[in-house]
Protein backbone atom coordinates (compact mmCIF):
# COMPACT_ATOMS: atom_id res chain seq x y z
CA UNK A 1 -16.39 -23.13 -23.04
CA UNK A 2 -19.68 -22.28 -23.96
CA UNK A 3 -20.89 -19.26 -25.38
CA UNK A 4 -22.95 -18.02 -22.35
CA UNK A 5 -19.96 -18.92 -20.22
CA UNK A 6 -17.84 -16.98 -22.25
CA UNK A 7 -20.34 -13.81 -22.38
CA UNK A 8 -19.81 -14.13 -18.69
CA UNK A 9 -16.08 -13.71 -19.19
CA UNK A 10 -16.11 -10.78 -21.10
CA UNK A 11 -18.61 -8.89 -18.94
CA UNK A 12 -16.07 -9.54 -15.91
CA UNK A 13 -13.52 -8.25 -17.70
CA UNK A 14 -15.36 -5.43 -18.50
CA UNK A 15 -16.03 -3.93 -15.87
CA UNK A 16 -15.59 -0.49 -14.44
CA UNK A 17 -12.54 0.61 -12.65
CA UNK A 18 -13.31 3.38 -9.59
CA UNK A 19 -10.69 5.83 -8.30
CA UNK A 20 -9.26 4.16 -4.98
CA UNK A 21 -8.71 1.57 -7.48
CA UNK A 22 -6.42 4.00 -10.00
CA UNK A 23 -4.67 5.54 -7.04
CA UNK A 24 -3.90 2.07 -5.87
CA UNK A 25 -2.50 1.57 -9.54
CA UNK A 26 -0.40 4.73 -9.15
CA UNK A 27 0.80 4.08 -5.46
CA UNK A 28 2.13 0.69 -7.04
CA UNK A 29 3.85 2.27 -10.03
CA UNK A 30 5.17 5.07 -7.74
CA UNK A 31 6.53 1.85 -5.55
CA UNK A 32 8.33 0.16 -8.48
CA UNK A 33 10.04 3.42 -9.62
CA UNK A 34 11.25 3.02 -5.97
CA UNK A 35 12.71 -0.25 -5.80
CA UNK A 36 14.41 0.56 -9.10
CA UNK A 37 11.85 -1.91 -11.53
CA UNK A 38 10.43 1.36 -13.93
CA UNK A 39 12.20 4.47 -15.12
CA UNK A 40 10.76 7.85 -14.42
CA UNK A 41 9.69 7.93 -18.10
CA UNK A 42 7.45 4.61 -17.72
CA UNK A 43 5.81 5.89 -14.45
CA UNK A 44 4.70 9.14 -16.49
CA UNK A 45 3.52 7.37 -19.29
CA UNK A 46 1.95 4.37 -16.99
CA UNK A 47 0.28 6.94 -14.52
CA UNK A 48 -1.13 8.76 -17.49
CA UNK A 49 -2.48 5.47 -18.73
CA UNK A 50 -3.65 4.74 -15.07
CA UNK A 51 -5.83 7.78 -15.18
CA UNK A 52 -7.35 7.28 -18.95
CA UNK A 53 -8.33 3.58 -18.08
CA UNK A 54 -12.02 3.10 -18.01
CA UNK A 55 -12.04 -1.17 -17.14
CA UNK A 56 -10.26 -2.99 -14.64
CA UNK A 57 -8.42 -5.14 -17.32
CA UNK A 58 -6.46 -2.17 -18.39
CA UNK A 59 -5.36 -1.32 -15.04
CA UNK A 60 -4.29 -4.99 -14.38
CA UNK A 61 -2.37 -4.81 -17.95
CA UNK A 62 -0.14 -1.73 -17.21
CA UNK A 63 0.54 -3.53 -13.82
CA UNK A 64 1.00 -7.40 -14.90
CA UNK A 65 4.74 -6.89 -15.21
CA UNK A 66 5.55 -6.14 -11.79
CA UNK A 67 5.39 -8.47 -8.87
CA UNK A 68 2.37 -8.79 -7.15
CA UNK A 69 1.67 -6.53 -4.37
CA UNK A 70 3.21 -8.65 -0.84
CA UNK A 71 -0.32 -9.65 1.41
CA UNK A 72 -0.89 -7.41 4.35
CA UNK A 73 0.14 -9.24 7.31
CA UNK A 74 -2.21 -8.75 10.39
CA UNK A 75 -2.55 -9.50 13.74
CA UNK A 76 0.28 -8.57 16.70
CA UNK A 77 3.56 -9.85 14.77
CA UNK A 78 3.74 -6.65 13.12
CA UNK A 79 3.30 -4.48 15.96
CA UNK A 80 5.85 -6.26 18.35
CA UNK A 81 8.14 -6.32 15.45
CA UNK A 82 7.67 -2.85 15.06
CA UNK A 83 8.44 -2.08 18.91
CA UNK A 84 11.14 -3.54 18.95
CA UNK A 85 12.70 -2.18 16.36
CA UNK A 86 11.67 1.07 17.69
CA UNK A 87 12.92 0.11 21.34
CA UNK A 88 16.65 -1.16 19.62
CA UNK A 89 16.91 2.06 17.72
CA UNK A 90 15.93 4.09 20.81
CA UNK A 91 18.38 2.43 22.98
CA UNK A 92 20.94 2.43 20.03
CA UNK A 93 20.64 6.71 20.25
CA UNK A 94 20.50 6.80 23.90
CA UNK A 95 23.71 4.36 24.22
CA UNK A 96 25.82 6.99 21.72
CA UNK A 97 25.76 3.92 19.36
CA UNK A 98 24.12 5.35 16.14
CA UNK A 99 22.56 8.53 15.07
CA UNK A 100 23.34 12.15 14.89
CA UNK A 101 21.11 14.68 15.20
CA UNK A 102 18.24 13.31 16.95
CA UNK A 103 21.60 11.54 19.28
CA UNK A 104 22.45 15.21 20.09
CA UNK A 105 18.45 16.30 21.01
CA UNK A 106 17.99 13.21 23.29
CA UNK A 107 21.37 14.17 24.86
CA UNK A 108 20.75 18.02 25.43
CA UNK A 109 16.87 16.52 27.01
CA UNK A 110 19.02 14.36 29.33
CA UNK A 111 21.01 16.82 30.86
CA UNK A 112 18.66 19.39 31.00
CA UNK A 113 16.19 16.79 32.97
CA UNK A 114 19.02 15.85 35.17
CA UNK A 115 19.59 19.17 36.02
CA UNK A 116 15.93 20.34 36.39
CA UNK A 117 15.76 17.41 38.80
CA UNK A 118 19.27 18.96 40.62
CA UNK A 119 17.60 22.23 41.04
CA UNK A 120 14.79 20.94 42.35
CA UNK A 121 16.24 18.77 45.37
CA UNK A 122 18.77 21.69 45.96
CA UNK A 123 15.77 24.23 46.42
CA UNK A 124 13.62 21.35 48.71
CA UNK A 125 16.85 21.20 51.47
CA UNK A 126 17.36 24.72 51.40
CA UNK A 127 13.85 25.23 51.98
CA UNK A 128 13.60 22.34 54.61
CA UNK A 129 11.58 19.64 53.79
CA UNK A 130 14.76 17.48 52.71
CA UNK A 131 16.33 17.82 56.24
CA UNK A 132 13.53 19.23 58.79
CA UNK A 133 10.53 17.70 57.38
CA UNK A 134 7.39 18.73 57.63
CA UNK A 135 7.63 19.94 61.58
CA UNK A 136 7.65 23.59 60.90
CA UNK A 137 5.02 23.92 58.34
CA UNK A 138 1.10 24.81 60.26
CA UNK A 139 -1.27 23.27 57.93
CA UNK A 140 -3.88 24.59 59.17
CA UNK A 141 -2.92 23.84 62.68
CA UNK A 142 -2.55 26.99 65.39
């Protein structure tokens, strides 16, 4: 390596880190201490060294022991996934097969839809338009 190729190096290294890229520092700390890879104590003391770090290299050494953040995966795969794992869990609750209290909300909805709907037909045949039609209403018409 030459010397003007390693000059180049070091000024790469050295460069500048901005915010969005401490908080996305932080939001991957905050993630480990999730999944169980850092103690409470080393998230405090990495987030505090997160927010001191002036270069990039120092954010990428209080992160190099962790895995490596997973790509983002794009295009519809996600989104039908999503769906239907939305749609399974939806019919799951509806079906009585899982949940609690959201099972009991969707229930009580239910049956006060079915008998919204109940009250409604009663009150169209007692008023006539079930059984007469629409004979003895004028419209407009003498």
């Amino acid at each position: 390596m030459t010397a003007d190729e390693a000059g180049k190096a070091a000024a790469r290294a050295n460069i500048r880190c901005s915010d969005a890229e401490r908080e996305t520092a932080v939001a991957a700390l905050q993630k480990a201490a999730g999944e169980g890879r850092l103690s409470l104590t080393e998230v405090e003391e990495r987030t505090t060294a997160v927010y001191e770090a002036r270069y990039r290299h120092e954010l990428a050494a209080l992160l190099a022991d962790l895995p490596a953040p997973a790509a983002p995966t794009t295009g519809w795969r996600p989104v039908l996934t999503l769906a239907g794992r939305q749609f399974a869990t939806d019919l799951g609750l509806l079906t009585g097969r899982t949940g609690t209290a959201a099972l009991a909300r969707r229930r009580a909805f239910l049956l006060v839809a079915a008998v919204f709907v109940l009250v409604l037909t009663l009150l169209l045949a007692v008023h006539g338009v079930a059984t007469d039609g629409l004979h003895h209403h004028p419209f407009g018409h003498d």
